[in-house]
Protein backbone atom coordinates (compact mmCIF):
# COMPACT_ATOMS: atom_id res chain seq x y z
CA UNK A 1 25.80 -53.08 -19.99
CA UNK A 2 24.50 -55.49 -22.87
CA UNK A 3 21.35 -55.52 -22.43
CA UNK A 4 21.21 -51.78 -22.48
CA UNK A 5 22.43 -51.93 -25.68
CA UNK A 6 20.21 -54.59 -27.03
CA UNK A 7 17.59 -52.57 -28.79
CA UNK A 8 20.77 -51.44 -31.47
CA UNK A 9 22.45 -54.89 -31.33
CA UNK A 10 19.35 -57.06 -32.52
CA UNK A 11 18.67 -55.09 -35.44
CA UNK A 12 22.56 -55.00 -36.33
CA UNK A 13 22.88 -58.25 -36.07
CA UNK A 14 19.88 -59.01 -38.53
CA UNK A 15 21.69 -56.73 -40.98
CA UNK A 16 24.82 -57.98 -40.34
CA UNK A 17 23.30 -61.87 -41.23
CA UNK A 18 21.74 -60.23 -44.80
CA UNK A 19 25.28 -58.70 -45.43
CA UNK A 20 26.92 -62.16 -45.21
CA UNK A 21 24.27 -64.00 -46.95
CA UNK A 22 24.95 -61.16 -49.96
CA UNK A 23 28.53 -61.80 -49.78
CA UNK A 24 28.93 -64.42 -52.62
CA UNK A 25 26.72 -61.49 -54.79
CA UNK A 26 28.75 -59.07 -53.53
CA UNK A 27 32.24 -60.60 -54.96
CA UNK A 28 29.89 -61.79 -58.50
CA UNK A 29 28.53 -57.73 -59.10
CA UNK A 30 31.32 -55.54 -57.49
CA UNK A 31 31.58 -53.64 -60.68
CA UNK A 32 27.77 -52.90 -60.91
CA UNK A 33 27.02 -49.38 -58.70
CA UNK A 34 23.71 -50.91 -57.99
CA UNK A 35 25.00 -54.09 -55.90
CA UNK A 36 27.45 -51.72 -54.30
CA UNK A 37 24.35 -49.48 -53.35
CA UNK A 38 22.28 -52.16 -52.03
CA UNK A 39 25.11 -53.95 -49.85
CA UNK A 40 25.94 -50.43 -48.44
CA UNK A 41 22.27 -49.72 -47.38
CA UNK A 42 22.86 -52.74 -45.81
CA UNK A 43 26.21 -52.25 -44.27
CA UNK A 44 25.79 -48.43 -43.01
CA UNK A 45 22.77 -48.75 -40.80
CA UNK A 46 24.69 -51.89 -39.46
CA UNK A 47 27.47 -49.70 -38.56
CA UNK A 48 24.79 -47.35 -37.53
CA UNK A 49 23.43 -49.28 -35.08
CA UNK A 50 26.36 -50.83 -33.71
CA UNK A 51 27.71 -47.19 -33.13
CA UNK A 52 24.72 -45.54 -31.56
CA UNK A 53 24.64 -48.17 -28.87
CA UNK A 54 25.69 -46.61 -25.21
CA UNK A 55 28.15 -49.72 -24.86
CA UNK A 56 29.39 -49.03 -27.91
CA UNK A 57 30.05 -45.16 -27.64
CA UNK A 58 31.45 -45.58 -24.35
CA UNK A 59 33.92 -48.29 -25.49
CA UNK A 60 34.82 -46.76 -28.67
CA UNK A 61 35.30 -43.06 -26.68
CA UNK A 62 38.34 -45.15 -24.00
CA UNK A 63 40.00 -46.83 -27.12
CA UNK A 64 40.17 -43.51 -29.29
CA UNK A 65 40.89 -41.32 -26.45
CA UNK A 66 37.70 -38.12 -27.82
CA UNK A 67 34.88 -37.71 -26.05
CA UNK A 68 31.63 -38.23 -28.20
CA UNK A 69 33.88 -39.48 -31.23
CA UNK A 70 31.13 -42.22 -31.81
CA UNK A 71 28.09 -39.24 -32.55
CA UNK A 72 30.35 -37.56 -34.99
CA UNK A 73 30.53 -41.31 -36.76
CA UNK A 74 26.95 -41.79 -36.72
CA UNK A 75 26.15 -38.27 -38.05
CA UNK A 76 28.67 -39.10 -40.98
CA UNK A 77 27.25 -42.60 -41.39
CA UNK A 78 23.50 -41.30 -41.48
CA UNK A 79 24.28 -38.66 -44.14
CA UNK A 80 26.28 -41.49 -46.56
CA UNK A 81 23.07 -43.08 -46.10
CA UNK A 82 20.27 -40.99 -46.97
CA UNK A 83 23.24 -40.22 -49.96
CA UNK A 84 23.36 -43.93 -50.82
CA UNK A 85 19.05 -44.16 -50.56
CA UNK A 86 19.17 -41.65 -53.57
CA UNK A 87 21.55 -42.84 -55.51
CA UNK A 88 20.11 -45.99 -55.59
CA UNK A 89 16.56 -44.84 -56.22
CA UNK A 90 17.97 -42.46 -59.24
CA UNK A 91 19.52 -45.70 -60.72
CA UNK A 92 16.34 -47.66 -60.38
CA UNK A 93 14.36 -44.80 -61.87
CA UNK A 94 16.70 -43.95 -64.64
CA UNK A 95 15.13 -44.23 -68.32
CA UNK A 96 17.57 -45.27 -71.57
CA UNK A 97 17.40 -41.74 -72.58
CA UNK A 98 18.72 -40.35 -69.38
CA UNK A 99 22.04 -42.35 -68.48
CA UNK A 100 23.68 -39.05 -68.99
CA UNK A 101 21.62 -37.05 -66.65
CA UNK A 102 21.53 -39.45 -63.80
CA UNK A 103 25.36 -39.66 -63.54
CA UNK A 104 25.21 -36.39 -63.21
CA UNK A 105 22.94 -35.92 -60.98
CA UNK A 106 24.61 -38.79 -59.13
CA UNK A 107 27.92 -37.26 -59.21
CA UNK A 108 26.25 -33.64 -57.67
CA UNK A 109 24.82 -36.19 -54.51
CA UNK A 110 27.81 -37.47 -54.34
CA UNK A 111 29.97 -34.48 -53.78
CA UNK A 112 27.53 -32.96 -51.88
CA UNK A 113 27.37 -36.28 -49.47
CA UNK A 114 31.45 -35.35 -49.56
CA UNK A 115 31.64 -31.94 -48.70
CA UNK A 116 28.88 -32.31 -45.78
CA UNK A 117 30.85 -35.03 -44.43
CA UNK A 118 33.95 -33.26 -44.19
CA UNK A 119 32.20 -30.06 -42.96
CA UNK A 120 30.82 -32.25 -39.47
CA UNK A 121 34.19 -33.29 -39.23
CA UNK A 122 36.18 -30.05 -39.49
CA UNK A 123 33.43 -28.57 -36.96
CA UNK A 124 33.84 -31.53 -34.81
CA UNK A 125 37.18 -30.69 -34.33
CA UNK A 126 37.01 -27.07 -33.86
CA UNK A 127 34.38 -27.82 -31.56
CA UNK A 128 34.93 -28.76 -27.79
CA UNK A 129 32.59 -31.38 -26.47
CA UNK A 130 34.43 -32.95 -23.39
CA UNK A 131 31.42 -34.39 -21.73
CA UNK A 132 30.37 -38.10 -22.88
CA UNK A 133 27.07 -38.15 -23.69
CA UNK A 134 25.50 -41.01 -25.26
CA UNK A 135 22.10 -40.27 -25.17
CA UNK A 136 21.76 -36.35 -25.11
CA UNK A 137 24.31 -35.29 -27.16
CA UNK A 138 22.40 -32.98 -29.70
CA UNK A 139 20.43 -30.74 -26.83
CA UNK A 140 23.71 -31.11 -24.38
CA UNK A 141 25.75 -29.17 -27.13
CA UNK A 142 23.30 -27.20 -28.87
CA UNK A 143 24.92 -23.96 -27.85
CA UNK A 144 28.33 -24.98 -27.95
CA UNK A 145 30.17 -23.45 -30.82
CA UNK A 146 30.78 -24.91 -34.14
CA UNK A 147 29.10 -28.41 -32.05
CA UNK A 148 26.13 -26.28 -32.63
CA UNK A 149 26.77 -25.38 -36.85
CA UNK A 150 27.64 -29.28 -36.41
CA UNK A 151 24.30 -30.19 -35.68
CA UNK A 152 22.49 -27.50 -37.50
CA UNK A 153 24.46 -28.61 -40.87
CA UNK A 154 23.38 -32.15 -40.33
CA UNK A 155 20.05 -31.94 -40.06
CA UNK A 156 19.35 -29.61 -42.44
CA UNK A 157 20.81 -32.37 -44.67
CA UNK A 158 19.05 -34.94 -43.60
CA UNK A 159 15.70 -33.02 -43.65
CA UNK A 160 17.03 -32.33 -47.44
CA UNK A 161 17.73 -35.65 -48.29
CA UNK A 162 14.46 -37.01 -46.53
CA UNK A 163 12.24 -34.20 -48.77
CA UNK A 164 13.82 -35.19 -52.25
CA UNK A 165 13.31 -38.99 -51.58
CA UNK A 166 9.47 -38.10 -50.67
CA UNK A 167 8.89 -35.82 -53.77
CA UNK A 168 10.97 -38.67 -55.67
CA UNK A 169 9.10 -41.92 -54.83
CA UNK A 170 5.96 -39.85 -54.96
CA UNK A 171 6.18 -39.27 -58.16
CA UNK A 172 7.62 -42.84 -59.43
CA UNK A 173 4.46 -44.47 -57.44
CA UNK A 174 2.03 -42.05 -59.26
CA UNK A 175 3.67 -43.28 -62.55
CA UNK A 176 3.63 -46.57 -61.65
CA UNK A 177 -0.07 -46.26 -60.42
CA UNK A 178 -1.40 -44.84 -63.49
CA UNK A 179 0.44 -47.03 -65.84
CA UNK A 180 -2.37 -49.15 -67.99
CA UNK A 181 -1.76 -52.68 -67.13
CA UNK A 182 -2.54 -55.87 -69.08
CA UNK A 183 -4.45 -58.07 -66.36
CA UNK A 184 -2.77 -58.59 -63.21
CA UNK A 185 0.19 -56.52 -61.70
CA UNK A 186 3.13 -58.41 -61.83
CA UNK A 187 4.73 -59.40 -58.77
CA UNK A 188 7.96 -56.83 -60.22
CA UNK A 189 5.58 -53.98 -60.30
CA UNK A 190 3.60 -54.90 -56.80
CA UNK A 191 7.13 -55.05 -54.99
CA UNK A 192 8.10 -51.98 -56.55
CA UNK A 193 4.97 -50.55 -55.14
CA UNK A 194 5.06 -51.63 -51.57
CA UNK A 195 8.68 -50.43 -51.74
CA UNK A 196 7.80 -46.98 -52.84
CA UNK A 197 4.38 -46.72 -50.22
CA UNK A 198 7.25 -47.83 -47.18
CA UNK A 199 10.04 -45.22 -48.69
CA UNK A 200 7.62 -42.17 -48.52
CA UNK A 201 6.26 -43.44 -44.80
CA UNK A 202 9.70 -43.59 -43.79
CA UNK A 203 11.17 -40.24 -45.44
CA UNK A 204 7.84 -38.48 -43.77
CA UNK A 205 8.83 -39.37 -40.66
CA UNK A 206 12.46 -38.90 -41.29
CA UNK A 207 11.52 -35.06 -42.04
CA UNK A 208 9.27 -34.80 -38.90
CA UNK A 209 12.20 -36.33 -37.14
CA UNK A 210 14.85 -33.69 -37.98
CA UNK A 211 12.33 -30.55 -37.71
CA UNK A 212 11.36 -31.93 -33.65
CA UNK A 213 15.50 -32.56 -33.42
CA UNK A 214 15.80 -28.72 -34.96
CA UNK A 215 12.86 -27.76 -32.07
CA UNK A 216 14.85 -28.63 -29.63
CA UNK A 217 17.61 -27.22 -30.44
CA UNK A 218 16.86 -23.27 -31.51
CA UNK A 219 14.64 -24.31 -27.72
CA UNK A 220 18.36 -24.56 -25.85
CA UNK A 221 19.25 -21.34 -27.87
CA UNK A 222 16.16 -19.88 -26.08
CA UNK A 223 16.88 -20.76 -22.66
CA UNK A 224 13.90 -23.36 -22.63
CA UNK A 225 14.25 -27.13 -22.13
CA UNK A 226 12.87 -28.95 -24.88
CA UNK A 227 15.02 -32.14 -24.07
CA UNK A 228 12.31 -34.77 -23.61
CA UNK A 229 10.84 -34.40 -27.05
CA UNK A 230 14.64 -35.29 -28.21
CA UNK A 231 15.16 -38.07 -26.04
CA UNK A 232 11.39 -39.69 -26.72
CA UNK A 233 11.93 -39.32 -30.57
CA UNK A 234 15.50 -40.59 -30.32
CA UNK A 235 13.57 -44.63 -31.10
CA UNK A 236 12.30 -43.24 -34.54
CA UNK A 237 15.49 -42.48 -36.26
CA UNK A 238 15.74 -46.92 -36.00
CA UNK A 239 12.66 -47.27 -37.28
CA UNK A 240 12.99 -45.05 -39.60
CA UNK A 241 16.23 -46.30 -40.95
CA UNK A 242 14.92 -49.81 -41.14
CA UNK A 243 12.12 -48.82 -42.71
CA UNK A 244 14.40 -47.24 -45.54
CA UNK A 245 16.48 -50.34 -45.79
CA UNK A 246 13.47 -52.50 -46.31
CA UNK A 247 11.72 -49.96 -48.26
CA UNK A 248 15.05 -50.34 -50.59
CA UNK A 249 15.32 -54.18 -50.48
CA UNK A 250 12.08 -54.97 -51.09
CA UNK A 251 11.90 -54.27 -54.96
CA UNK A 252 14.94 -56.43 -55.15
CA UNK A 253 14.41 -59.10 -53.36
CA UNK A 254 10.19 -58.81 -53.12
CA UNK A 255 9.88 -60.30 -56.48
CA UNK A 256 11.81 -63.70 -56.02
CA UNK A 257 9.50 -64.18 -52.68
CA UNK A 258 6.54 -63.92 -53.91
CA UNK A 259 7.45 -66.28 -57.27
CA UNK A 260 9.27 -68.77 -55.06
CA UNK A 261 7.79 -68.41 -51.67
CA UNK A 262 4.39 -67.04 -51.36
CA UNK A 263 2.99 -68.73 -54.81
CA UNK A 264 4.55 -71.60 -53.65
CA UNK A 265 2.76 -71.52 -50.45
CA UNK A 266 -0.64 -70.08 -51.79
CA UNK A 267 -0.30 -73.09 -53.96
CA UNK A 268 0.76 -75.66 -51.63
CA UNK A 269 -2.47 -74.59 -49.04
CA UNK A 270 -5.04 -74.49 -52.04
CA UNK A 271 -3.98 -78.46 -52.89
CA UNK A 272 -4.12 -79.50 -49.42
CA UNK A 273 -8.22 -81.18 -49.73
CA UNK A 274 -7.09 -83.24 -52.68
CA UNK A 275 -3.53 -83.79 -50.76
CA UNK A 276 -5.31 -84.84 -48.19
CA UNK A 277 -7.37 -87.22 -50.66
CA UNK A 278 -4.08 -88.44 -51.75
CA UNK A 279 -3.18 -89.69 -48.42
CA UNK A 280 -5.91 -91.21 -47.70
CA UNK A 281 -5.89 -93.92 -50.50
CA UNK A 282 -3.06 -93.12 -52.79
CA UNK A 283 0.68 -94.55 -52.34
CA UNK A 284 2.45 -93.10 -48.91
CA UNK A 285 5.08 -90.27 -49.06
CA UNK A 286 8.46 -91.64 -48.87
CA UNK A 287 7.22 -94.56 -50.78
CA UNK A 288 9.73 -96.55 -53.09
CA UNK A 289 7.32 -94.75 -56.40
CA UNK A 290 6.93 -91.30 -54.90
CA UNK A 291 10.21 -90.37 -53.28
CA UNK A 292 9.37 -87.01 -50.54
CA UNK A 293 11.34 -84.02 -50.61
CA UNK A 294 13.77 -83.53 -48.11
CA UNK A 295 13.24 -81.39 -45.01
CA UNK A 296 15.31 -78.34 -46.06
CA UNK A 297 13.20 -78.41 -49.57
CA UNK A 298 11.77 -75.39 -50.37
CA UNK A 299 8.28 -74.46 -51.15
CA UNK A 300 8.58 -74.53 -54.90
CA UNK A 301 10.24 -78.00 -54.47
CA UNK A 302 7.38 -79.22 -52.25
CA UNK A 303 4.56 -77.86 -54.41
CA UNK A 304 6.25 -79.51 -57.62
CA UNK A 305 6.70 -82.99 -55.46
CA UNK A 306 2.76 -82.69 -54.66
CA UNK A 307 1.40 -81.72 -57.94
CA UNK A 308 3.31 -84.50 -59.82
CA UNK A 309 2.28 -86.76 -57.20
CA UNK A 310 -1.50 -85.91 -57.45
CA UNK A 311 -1.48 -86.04 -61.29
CA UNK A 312 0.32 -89.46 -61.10
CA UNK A 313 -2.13 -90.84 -58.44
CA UNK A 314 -5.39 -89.42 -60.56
CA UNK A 315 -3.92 -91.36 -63.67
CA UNK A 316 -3.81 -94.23 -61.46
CA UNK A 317 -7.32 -93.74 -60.22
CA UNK A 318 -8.50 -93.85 -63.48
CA UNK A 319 -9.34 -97.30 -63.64
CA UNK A 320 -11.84 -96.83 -60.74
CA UNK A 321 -13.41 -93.95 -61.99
CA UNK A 322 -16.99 -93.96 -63.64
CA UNK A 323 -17.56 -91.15 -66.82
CA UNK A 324 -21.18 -91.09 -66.01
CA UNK A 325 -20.56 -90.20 -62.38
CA UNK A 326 -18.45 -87.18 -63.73
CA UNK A 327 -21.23 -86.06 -66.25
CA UNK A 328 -24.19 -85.73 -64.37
CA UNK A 329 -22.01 -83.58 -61.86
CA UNK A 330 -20.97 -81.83 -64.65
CA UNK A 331 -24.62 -80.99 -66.31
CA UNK A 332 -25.60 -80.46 -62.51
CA UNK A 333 -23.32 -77.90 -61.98
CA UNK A 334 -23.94 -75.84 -65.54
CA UNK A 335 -27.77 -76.07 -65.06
CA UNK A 336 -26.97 -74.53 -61.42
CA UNK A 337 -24.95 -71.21 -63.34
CA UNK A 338 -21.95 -72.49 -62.35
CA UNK A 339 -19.18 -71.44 -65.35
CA UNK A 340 -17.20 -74.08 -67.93
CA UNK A 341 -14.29 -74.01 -65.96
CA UNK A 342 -16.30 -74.38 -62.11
CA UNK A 343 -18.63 -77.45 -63.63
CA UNK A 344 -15.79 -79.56 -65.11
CA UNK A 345 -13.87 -78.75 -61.98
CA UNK A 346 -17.00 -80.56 -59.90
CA UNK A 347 -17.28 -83.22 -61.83
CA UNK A 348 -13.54 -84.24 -61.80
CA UNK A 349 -13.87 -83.68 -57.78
CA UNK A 350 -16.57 -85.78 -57.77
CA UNK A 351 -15.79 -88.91 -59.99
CA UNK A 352 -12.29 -89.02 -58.10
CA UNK A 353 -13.74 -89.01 -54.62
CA UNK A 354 -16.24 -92.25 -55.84
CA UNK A 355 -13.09 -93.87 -57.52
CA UNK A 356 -10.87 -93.16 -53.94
CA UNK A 357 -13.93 -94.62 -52.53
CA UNK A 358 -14.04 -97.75 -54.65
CA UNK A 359 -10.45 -98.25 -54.20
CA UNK A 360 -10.84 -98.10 -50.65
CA UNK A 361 -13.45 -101.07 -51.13
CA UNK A 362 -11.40 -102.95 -53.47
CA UNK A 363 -13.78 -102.62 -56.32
CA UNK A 364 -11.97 -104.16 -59.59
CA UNK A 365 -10.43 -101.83 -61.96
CA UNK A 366 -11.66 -101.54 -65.70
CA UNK A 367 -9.19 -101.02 -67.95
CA UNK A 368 -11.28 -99.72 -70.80
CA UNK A 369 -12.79 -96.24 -68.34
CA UNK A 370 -9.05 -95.88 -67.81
CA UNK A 371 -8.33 -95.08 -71.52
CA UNK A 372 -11.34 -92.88 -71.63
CA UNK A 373 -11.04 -90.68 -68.48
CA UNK A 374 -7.12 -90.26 -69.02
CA UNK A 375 -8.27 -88.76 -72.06
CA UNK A 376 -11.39 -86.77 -70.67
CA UNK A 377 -8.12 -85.48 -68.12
CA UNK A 378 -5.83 -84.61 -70.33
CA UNK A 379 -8.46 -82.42 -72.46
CA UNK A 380 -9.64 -80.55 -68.84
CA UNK A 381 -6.03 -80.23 -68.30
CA UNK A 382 -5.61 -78.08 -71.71
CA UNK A 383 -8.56 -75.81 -71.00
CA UNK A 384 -7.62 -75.05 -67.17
CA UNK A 385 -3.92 -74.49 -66.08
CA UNK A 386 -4.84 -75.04 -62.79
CA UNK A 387 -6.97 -77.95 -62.91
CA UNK A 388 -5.69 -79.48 -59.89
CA UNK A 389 -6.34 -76.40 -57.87
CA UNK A 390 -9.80 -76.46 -59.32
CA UNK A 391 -10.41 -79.89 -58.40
CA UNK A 392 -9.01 -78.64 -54.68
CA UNK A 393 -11.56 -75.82 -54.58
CA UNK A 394 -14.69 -77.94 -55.86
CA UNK A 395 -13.76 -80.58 -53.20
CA UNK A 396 -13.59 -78.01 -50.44
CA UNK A 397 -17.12 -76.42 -51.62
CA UNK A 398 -18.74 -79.99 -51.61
CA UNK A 399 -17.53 -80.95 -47.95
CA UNK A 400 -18.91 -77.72 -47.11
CA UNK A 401 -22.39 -78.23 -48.24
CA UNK A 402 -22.24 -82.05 -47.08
């Protein structure tokens, strides 16, 4: 009986984890409607999904003692969410000028959310659906009265809901697209995009959805037997839903990632040849001087542990390092097209490799290049943010030609 249900536990469970992990948030920003919005797109499909499952339905229909009272559920559940996806999205698109106009255009969704949720219910119980069915339960009682106007009513809602959050995010991600932008996109406004592109994907199919579920419907009212296009596009209403939710999450929580993961990371992998170079002749992670992060460090904690350690071991190197080596790479390079920032990059690459290499041989150190070069780095270092990476890069590029 579990694993039948499976397919609606995993993806409850996931939700269920992201809830708890908000909790502490949750208990911080009750007051603010937009952390109640986001922790109930997180909590309704949840519920959603827990609900739909045959287990479930069966289990909740012997405790209550009403056949099918688990569909009704979901149908409310589904229309508070589609109500919650455009509240949230009128929040997030609301301009200082128009406070006034979104609560009231929250406060319309809102009763209208209300009132269709207490119309299911009053047809629900007018209606006499005596037959569990967990799977089938829209075609199985599509002629059954007020079942039927049950039905009908919620997915014309949900079709409605599914059209104003396509017309809606289409037109904030044509705004957002033709925005003029000062170099790159911020990672704000590239979450905000990816969120909007998965929101109209998902509200696309949420409209196809309904209009097959309709089809197959007003086909019982005919006398045909539409059923199988019902049951086969019963799996899209999940994927639609967790499309939504990430859709929805990803502008909030899209631009922390990609600052503290995925820089991180991109950093992290473009350091590894002069890592690497490190390791090979510089002092040992874990070493009494350069203490390594713990295991549970994250990425930003591991890139800053590797950076510091690479500048500290480059100061040290110093001393090994020959100026002329670093120039005639240099001149090389600009006499080859390559730019400022590309030549100086070379020659750094180049003069450190010798110096690893003289280490390695136990060359002696002289005190007087170290003065110079720490200079020479500290002047490279003003012109190129990202000298490090660029040393990374020019390494890489001479290995590959070697």
């Amino acid at each position: 009986m579990m694993r039948e249900g499976i397919s609606y536990y995993i993806p409850a469970t996931v939700l269920g984890v992201a809830l708890l992990a908000r909790l502490p948030g949750i208990l911080r920003g009750w007051r603010s409607a937009t952390v109640r919005l986001v922790n109930a797109l997180l909590f309704l499909p949840c519920a959603g999904f827990v609900l739909s499952s045959p287990p479930t339905v069966r289990a909740l229909n012997r405790l209550s003692g009403i056949s099918n009272l688990s569909a009704l559920l979901v149908h409310c559940i589904m229309t508070a969410f589609s109500c919650a996806s455009l509240m949230l999205l009128a929040y997030w698109r609301e301009e200082s000028g128009d406070r006034a106009r979104t609560r009231r255009r929250v406060r319309a969704w809102k009763a209208v959310c209300c009132a269709v949720i207490t119309a299911l219910v009053v047809l629900f119980a007018l209606g006499d659906a005596p037959v569990e069915r967990p799977r089938d339960f829209d075609t199985y009682y599509a002629t059954t009265p007020f079942i039927s106007a049950m039905l009908v009513l919620y997915l014309l809602a949900y079709i409605f809901a599914a059209v104003a959050m396509t017309v809606m995010c289409g037109n904030w991600m044509r705004d957002v697209c033709t925005r003029p932008t000062r170099g790159a996109r911020t990672a704000v406004e590239r979450s905000l995009r990816v969120g909007l592109i998965v929101l109209v994907i998902a509200s696309v199919v949420n409209i196809a959805f309904g209009s097959f579920k309709l089809a197959a419907i007003a086909a019982r009212w005919a006398g045909r037997d539409w059923d199988a296009l019902n049951e086969g596009l019963s799996p899209l209403i999940s994927v639609s839903g967790m499309m939504i939710g990430i859709g929805l999450l990803v502008p909030v929580y899209g631009p922390g990632l990609i600052d503290r993961v995925w820089h991180p990371l991109v950093g992290i992998s473009a350091l590894r040849p002069l890592w690497q170079l490190v390791g090979r002749t510089g002092p040992r992670p874990g070493s009494g001087l350069f203490l390594s992060p713990p295991w549970y460090a994250g990425p930003e904690q591991v890139l800053l542990y590797r950076m510091t350690t690479i500048h500290d071991w480059m100061l040290e190197m110093c001393a090994y390092c020959t100026d002329e080596t670093r120039e005639l790479v240099y001149r090389q390079g600009k006499e080859d097209g390559a730019t400022e920032r590309e030549a100086v990059a070379a020659g750094l690459a180049v003069m450190f490799e010798a110096a690893a290499d003289g280490r390695a041989r136990k060359a002696t150190p002289e005190k007087e290049q170290n003065h110079l070069l720490v200079a020479a780095m500290r002047s490279a270092e003003a012109e190129d943010r990202d000298l490090l990476v660029s040393i990374s890069l020019a390494l890489t590029e001479r290995r590959g030609r070697l």
